[in-house]
N, C-alpha and C. Protein backbone atom coordinates (compact mmCIF):
# COMPACT_ATOMS: atom_id res chain seq x y z
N UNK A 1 130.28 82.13 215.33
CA UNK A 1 131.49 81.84 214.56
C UNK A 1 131.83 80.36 214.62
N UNK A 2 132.14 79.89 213.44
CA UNK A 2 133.12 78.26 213.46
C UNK A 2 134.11 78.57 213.78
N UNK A 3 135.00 77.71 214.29
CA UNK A 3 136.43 77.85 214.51
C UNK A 3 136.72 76.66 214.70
N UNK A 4 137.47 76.24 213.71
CA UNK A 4 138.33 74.76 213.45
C UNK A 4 139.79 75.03 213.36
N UNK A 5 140.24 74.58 214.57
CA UNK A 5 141.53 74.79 215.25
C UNK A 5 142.43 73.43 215.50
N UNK A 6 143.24 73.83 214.16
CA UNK A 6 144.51 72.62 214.55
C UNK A 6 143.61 70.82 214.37
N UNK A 7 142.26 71.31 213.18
CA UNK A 7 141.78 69.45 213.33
C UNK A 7 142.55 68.55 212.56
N UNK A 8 142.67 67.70 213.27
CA UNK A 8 143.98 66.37 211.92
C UNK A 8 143.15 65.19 212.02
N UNK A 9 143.23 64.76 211.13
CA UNK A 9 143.18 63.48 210.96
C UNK A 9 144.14 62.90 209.54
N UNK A 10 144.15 61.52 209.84
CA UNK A 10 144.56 60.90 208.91
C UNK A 10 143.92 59.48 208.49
N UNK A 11 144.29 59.32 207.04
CA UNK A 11 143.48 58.25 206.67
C UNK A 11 144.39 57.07 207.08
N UNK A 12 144.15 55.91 207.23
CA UNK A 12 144.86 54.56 207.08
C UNK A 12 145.77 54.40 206.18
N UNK A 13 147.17 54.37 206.22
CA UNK A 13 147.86 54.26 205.28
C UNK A 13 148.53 55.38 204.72
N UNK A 14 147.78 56.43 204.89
CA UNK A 14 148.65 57.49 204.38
C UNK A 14 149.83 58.10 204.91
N UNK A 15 150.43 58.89 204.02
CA UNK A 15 152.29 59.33 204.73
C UNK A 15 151.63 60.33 205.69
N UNK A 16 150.94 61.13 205.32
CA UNK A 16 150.90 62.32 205.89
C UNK A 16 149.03 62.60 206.47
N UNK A 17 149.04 63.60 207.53
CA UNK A 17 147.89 63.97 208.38
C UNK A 17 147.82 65.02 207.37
N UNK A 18 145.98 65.20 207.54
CA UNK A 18 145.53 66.79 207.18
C UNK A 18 145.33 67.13 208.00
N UNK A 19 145.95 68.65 208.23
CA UNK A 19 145.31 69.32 209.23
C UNK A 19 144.63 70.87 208.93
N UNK A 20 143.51 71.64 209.73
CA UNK A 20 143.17 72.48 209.54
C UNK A 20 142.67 73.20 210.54
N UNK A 21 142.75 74.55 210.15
CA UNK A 21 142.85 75.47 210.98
C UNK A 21 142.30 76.31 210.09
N UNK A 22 140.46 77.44 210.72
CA UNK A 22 140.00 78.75 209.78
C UNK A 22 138.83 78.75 210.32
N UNK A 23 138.38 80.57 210.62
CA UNK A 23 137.60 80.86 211.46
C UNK A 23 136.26 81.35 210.45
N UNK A 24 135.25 81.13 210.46
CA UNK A 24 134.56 81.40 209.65
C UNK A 24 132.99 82.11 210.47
N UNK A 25 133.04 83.50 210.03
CA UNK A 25 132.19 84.35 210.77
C UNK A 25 130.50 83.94 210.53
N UNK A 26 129.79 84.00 211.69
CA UNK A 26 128.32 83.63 211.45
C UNK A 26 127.83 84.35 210.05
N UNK A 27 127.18 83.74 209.27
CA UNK A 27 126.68 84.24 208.41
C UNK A 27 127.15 85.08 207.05
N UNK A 28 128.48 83.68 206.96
CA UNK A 28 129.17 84.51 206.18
C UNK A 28 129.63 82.75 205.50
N UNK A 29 129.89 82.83 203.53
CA UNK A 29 130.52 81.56 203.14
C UNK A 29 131.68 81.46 203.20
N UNK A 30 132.17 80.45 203.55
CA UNK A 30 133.65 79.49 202.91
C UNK A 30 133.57 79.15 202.37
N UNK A 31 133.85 78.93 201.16
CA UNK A 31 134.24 78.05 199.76
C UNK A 31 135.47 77.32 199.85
N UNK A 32 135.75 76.36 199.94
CA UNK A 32 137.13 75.56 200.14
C UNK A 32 137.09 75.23 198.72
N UNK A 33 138.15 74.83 198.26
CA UNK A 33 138.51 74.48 196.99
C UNK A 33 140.28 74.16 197.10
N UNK A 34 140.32 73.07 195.85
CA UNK A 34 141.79 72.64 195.78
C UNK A 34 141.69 71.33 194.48
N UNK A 35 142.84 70.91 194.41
CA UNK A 35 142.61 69.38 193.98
C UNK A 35 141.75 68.37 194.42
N UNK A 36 141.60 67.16 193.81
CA UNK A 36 140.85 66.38 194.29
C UNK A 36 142.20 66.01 195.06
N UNK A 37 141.20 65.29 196.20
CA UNK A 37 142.41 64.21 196.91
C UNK A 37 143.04 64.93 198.36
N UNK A 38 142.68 66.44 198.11
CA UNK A 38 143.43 67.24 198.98
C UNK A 38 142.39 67.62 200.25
N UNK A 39 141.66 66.77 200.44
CA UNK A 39 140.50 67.09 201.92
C UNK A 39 139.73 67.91 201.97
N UNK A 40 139.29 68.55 201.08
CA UNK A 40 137.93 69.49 201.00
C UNK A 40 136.74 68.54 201.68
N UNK A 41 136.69 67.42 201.34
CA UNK A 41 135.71 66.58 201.91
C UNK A 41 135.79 66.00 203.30
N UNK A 42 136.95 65.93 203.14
CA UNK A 42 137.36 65.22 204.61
C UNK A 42 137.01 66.61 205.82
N UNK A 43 137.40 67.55 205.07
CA UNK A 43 136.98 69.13 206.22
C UNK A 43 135.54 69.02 206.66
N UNK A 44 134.66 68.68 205.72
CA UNK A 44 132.90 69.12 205.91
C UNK A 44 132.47 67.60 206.67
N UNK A 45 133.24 66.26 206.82
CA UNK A 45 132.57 65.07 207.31
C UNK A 45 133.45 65.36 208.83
N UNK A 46 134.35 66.20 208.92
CA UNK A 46 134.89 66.16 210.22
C UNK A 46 134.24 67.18 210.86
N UNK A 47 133.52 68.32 210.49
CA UNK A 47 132.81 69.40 211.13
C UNK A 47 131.46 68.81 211.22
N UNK A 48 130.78 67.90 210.57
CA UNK A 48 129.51 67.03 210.63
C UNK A 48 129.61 66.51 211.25
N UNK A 49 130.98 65.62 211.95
CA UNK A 49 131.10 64.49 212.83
C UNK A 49 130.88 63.10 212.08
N UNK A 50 131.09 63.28 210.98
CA UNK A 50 130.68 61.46 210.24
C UNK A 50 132.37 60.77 210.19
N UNK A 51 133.11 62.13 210.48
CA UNK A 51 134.24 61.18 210.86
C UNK A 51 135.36 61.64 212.33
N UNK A 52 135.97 60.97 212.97
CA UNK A 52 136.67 61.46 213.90
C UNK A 52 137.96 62.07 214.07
N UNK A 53 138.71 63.16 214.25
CA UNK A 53 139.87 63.96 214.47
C UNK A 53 140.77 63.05 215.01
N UNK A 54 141.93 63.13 214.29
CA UNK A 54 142.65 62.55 215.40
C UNK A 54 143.52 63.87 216.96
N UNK A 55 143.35 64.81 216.25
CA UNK A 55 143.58 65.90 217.26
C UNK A 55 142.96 67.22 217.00
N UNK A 56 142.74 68.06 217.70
CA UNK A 56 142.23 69.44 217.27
C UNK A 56 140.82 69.47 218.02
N UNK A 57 140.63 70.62 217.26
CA UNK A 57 138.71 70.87 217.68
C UNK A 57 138.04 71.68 217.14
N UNK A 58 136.61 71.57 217.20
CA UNK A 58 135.88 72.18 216.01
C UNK A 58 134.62 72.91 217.70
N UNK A 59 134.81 74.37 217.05
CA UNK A 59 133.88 75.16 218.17
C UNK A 59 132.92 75.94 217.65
N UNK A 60 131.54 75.85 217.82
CA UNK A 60 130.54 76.70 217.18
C UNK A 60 130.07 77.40 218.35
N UNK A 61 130.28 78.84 218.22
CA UNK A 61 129.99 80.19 218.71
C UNK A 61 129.94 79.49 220.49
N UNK A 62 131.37 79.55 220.37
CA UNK A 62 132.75 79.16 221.16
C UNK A 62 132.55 78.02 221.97
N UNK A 63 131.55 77.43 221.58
CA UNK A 63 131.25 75.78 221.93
C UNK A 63 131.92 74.83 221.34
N UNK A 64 132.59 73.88 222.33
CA UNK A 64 133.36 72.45 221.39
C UNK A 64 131.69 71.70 220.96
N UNK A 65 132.08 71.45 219.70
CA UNK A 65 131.22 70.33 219.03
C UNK A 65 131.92 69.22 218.41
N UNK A 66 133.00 68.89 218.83
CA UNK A 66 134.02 67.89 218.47
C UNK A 66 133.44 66.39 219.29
N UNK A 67 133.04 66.57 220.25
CA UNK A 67 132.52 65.24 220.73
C UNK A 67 131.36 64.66 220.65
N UNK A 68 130.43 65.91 219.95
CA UNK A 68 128.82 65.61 220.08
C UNK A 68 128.77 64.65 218.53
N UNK A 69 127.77 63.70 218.72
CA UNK A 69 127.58 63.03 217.88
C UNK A 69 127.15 63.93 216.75
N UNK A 70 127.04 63.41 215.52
CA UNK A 70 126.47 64.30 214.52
C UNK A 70 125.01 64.36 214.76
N UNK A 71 123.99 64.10 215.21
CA UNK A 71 122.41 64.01 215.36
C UNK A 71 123.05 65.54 216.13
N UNK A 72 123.47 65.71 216.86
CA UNK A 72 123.16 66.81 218.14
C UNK A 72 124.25 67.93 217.94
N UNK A 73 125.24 68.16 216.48
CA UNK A 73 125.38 68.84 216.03
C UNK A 73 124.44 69.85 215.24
N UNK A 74 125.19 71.33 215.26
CA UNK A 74 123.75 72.13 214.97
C UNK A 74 124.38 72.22 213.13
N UNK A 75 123.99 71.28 212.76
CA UNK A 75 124.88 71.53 211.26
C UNK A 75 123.80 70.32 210.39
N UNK A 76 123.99 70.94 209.07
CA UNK A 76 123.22 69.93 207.93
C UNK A 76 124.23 69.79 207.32
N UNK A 77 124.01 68.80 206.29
CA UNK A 77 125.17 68.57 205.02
C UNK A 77 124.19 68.04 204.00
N UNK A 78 124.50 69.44 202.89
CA UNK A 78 124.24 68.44 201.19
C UNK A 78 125.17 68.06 200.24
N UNK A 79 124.88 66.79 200.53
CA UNK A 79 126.48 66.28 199.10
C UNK A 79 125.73 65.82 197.68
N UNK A 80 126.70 65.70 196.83
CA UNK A 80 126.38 66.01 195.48
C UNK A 80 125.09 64.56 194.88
N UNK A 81 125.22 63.34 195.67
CA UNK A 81 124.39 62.70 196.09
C UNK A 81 122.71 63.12 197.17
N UNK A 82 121.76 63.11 196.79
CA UNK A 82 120.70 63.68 197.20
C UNK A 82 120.10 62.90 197.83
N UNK A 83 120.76 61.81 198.45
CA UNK A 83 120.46 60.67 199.63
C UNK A 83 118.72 61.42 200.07
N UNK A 84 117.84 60.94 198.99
CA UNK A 84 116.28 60.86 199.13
C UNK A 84 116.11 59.87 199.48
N UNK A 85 114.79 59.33 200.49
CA UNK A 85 114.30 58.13 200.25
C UNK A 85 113.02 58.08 199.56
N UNK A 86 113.57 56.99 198.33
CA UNK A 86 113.21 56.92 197.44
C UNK A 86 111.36 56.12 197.84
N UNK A 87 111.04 55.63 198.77
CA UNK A 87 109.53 55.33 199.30
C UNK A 87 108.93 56.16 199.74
N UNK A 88 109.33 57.67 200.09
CA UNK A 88 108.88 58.54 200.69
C UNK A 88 108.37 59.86 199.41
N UNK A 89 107.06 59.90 199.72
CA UNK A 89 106.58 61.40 198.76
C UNK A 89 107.85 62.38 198.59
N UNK A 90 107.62 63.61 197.93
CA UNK A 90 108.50 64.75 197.75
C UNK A 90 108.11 65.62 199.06
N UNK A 91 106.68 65.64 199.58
CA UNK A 91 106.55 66.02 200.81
C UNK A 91 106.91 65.25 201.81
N UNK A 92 107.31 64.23 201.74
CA UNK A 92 107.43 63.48 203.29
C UNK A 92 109.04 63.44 203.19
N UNK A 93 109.64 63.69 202.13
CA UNK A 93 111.21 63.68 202.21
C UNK A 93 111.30 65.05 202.72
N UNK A 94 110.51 66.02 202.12
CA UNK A 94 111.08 67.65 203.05
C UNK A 94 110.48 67.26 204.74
N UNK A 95 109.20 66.52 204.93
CA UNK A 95 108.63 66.75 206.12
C UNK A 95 110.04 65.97 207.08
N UNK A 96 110.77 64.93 206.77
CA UNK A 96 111.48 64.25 207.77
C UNK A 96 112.41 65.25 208.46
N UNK A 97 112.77 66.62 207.37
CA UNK A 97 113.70 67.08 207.79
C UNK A 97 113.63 68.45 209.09
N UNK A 98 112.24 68.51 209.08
CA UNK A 98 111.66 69.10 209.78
C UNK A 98 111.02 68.59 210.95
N UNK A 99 110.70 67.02 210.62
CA UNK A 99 109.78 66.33 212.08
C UNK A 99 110.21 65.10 211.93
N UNK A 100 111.03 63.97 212.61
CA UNK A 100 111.23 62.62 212.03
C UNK A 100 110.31 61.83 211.99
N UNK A 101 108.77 62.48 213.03
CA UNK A 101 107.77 61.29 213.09
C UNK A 101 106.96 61.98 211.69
N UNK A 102 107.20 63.43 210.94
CA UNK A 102 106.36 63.97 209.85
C UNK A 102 105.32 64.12 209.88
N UNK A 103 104.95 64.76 211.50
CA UNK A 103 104.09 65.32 212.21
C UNK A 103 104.31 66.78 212.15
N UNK A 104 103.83 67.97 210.89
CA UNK A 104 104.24 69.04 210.85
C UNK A 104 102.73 69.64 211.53
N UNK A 105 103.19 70.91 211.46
CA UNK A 105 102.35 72.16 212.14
C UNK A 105 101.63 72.52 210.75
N UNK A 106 100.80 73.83 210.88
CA UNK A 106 100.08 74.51 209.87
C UNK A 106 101.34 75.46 208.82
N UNK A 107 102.51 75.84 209.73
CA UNK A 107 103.52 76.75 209.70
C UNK A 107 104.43 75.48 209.14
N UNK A 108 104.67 74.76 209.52
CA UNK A 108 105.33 73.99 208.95
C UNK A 108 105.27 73.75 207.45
N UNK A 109 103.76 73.09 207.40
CA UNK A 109 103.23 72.77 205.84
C UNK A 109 103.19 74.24 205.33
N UNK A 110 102.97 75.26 205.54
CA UNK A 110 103.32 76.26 204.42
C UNK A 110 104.36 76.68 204.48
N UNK A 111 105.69 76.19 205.51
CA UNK A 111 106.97 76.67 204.90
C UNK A 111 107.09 75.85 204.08
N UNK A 112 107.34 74.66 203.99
CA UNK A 112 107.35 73.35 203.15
C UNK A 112 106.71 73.90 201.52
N UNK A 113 105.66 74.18 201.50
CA UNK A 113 105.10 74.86 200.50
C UNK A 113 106.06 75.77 199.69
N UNK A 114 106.04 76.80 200.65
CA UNK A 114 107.20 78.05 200.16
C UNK A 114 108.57 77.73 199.68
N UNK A 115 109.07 76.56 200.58
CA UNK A 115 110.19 76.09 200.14
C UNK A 115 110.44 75.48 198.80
N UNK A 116 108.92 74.79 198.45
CA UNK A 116 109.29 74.00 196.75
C UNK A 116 109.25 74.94 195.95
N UNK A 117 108.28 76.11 196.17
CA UNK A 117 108.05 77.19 195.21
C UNK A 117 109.73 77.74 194.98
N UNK A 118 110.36 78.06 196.27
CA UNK A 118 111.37 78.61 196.22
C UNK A 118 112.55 77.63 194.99
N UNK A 119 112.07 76.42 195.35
CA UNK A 119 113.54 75.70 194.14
C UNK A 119 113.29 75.28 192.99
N UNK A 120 111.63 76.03 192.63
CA UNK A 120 111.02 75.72 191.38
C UNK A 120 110.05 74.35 190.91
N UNK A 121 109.60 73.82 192.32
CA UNK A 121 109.02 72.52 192.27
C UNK A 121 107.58 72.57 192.97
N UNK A 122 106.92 73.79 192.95
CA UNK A 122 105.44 73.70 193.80
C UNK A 122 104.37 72.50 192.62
N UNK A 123 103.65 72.08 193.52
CA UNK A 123 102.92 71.05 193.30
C UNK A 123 103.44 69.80 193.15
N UNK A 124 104.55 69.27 193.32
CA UNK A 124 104.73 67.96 192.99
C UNK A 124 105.25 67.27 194.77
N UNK A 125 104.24 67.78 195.53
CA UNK A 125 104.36 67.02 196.98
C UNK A 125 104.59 65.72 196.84
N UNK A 126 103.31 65.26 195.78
CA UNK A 126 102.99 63.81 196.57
C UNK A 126 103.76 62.79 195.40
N UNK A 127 104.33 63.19 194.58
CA UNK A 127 105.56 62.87 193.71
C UNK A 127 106.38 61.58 194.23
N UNK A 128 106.96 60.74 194.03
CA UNK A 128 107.85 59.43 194.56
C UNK A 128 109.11 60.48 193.69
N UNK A 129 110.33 60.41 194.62
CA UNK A 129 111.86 60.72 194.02
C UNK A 129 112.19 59.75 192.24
N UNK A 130 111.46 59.11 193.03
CA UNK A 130 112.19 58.17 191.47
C UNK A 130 111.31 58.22 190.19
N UNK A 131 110.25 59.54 190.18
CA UNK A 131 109.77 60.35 189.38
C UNK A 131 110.37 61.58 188.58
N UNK A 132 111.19 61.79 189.42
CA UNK A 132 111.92 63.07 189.09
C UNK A 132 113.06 62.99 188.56
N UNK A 133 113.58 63.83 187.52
CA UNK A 133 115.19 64.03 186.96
C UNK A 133 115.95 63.75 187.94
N UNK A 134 117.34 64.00 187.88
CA UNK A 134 118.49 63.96 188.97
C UNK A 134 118.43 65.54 189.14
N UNK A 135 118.60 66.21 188.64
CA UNK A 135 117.97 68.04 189.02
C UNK A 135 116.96 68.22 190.33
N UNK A 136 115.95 67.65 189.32
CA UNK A 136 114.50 67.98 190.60
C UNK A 136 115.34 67.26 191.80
N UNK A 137 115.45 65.74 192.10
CA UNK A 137 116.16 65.44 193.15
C UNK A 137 117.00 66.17 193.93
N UNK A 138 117.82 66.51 193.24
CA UNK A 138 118.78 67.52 194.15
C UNK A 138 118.29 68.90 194.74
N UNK A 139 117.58 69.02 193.44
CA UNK A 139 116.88 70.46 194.53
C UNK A 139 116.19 70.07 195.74
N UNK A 140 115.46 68.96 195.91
CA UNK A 140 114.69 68.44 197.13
C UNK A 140 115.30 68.03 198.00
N UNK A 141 116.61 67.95 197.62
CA UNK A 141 117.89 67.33 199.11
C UNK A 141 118.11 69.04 199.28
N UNK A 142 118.21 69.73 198.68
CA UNK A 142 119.00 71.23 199.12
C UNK A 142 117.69 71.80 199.50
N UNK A 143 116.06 71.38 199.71
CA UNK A 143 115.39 72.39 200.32
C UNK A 143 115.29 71.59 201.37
N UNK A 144 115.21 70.13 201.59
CA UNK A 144 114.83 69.86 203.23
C UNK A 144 116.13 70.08 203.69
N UNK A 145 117.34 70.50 203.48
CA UNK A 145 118.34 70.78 204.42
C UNK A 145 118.18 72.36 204.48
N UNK A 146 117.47 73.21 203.97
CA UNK A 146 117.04 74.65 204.44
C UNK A 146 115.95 74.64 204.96
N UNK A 147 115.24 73.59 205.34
CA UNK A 147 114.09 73.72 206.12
C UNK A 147 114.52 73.16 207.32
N UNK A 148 115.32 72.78 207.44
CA UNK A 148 115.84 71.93 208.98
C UNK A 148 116.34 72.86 210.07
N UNK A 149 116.65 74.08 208.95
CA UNK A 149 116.99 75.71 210.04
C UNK A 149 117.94 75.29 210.47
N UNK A 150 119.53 74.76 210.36
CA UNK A 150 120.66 74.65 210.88
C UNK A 150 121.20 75.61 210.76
N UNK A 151 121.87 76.18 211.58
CA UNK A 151 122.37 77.89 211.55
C UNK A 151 124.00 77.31 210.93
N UNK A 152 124.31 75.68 210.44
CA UNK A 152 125.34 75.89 209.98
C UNK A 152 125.33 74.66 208.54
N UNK A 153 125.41 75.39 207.42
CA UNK A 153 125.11 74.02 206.30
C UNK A 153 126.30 73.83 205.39
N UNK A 154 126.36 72.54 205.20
CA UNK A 154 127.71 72.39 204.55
C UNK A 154 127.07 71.46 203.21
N UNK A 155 128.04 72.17 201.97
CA UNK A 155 127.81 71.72 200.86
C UNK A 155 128.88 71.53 199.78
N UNK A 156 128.80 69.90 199.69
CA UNK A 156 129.92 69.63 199.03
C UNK A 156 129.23 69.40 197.79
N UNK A 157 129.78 70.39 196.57
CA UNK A 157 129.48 70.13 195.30
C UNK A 157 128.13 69.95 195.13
N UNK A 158 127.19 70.75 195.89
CA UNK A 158 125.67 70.38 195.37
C UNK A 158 124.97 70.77 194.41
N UNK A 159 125.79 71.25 193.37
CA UNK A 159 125.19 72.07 192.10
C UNK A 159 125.93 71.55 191.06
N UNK A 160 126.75 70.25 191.04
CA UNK A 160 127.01 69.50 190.58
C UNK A 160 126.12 68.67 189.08
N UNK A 161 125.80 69.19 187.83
CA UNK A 161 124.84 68.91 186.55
C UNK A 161 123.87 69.21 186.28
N UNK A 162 123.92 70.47 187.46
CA UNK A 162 122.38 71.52 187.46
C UNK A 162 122.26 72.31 186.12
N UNK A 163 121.39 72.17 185.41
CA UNK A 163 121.20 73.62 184.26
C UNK A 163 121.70 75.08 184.89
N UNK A 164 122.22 75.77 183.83
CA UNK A 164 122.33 77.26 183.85
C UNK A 164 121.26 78.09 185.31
N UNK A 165 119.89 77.74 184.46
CA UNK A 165 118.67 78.56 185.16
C UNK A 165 118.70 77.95 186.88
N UNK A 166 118.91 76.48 186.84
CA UNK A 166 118.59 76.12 187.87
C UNK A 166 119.96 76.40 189.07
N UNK A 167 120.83 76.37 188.71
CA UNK A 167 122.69 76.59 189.71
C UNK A 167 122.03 78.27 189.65
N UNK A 168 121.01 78.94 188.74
CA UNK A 168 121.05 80.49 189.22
C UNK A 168 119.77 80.49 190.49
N UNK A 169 118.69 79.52 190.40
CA UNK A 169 117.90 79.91 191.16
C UNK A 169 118.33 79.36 192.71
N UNK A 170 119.44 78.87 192.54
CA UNK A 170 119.65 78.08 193.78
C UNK A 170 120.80 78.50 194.11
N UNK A 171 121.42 79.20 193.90
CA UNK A 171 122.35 80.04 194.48
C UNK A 171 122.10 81.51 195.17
N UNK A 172 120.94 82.00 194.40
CA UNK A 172 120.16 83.17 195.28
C UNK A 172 119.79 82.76 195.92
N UNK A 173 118.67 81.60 196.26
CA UNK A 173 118.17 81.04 197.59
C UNK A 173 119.36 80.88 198.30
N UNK A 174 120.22 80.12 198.06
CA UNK A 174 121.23 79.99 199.57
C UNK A 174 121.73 81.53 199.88
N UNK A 175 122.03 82.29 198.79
CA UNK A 175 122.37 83.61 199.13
C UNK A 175 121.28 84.25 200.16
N UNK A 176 119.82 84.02 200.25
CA UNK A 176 119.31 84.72 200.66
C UNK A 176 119.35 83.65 201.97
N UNK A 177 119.83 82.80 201.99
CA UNK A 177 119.76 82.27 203.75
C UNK A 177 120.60 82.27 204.44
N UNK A 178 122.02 82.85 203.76
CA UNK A 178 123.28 83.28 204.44
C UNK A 178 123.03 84.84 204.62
N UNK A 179 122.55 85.74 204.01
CA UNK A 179 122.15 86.89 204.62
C UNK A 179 121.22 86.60 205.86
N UNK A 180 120.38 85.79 205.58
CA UNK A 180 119.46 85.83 206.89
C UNK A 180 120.16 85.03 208.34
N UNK A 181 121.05 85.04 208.24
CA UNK A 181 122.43 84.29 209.22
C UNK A 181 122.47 83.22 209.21
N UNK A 182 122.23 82.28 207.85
CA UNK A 182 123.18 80.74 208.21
C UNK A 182 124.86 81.03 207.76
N UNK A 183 125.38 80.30 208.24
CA UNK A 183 127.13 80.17 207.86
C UNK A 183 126.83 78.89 206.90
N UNK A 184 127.35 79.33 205.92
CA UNK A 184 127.63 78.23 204.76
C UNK A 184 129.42 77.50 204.75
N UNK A 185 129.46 76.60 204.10
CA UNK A 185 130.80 75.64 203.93
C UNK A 185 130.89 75.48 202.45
N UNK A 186 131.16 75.63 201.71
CA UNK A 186 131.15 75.38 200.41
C UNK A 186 132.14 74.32 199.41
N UNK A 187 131.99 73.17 199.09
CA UNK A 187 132.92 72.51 198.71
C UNK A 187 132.36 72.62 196.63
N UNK A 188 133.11 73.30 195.91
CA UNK A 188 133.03 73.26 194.66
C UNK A 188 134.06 73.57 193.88
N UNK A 189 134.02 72.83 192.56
CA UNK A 189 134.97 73.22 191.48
C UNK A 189 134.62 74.51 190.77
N UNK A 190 133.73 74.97 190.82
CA UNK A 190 132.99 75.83 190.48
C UNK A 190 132.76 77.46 190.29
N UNK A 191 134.02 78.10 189.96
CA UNK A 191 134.61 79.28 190.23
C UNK A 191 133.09 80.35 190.26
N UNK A 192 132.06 80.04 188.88
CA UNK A 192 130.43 81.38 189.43
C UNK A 192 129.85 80.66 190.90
N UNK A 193 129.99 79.62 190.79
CA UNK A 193 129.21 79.21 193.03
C UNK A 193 130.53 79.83 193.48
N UNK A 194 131.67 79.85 193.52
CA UNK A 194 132.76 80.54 194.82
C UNK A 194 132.55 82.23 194.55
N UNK A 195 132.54 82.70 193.42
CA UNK A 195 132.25 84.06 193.09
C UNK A 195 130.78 84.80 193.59
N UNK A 196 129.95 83.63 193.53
CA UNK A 196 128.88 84.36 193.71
C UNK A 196 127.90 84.19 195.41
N UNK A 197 128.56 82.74 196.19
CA UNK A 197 128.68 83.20 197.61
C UNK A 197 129.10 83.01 198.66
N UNK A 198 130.22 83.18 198.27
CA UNK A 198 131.70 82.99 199.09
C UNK A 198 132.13 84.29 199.77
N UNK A 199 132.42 84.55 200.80
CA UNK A 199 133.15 85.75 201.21
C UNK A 199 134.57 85.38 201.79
N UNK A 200 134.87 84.55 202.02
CA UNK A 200 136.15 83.76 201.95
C UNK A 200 136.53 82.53 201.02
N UNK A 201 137.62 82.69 200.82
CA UNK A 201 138.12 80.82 200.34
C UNK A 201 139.53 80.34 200.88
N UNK A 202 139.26 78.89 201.27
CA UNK A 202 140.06 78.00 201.54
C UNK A 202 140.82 77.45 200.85
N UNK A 203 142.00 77.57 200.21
CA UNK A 203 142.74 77.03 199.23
C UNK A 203 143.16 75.76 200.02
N UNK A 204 142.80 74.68 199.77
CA UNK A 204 143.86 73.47 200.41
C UNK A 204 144.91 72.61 198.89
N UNK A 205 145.87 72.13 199.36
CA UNK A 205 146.44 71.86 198.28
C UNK A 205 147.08 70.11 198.25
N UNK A 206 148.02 69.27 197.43
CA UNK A 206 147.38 67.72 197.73
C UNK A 206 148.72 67.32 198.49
């Protein structure tokens, strides 16, 4: 289970702290949603650790992870940006996420395999990012963060100018990796992604 209890922070300047509080069962989505402006984002960089609380705490399966740096948090994040590196193959951007020296196993390279098949991209390993649509890209940020096996993934708006076919094939895949017990975070405007795999939602408001 997550459990984010009483976290605040505030930005510089502002009148007022966000704070939050919501327990979210292993293997089950949150969909947060609200206005812009109203911390949907600020929720998923404070459970990542890319930013700091000013009070509260964030506990994964009843562990504080409020102090651990983000490297040694058990959590991924895909944002609507597909932060590829752009010198690195389409295989060596999934391999980092799996090995940082991209020293994989036999098991490795055919999950890797399975994984492009899975987001509709087999054969284009040895591909440079800056070959590909902004689509293909994004699908390749949303499979090396399911190959990294984080039992907790957070996604702000990652289906963000996807085609019809493609927001469908990539919403069953995450569906099928929250059945298989990841806990998802869901940050979208997107009422078919909150409908289709969300089992809770977070209304925050501005």
């Amino acid at each position: 289970m997550l459990d984010i209890d009483r976290l605040t922070f505030r930005y510089p300047g502002a009148e007022r702290a966000l704070t939050f509080s919501v327990r979210v069962d292993t293997g089950t989505c949150l969909a947060i949603t609200g206005p812009s402006g109203c911390g949907k984002s600020t929720l998923l960089n404070l459970v990542a650790g890319f930013l700091e609380p000013t009070s509260g705490h964030v506990r994964w399966q009843d562990r504080e992870i409020d102090a651990l740096p983000p490297w040694e948090r058990p959590v991924t994040s895909v944002f609507q940006e597909d932060n590829l590196f752009d010198h690195l193959s389409v295989r060596d951007n999934l391999a980092i996420g799996i090995h940082p020296g991209l020293k994989l196993s036999d098991a490795d390279e055919t999950a890797l395999s399975s994984m492009l098949a899975d987001v509709g991209l087999a054969g284009m390993e040895q591909r440079l990012p800056t070959a590909l649509s902004g689509g293909q890209r994004q699908r390749i940020a949303i499979a090396r963060a399911l190959l990294r096996r984080s039992p907790l993934l957070l996604l702000d708006e990652p289906l963000t100018g996807l085609d019809p076919d493609t927001r469908a094939t990539l919403l069953a895949l995450l569906d099928r990796h929250k059945a298989a017990g990841t806990t998802l975070l869901l940050v979208s405007h997107d009422t078919d992604d909150v409908q289709t795999l969300a089992d809770d939602v977070l209304r925050l408001t501005a």
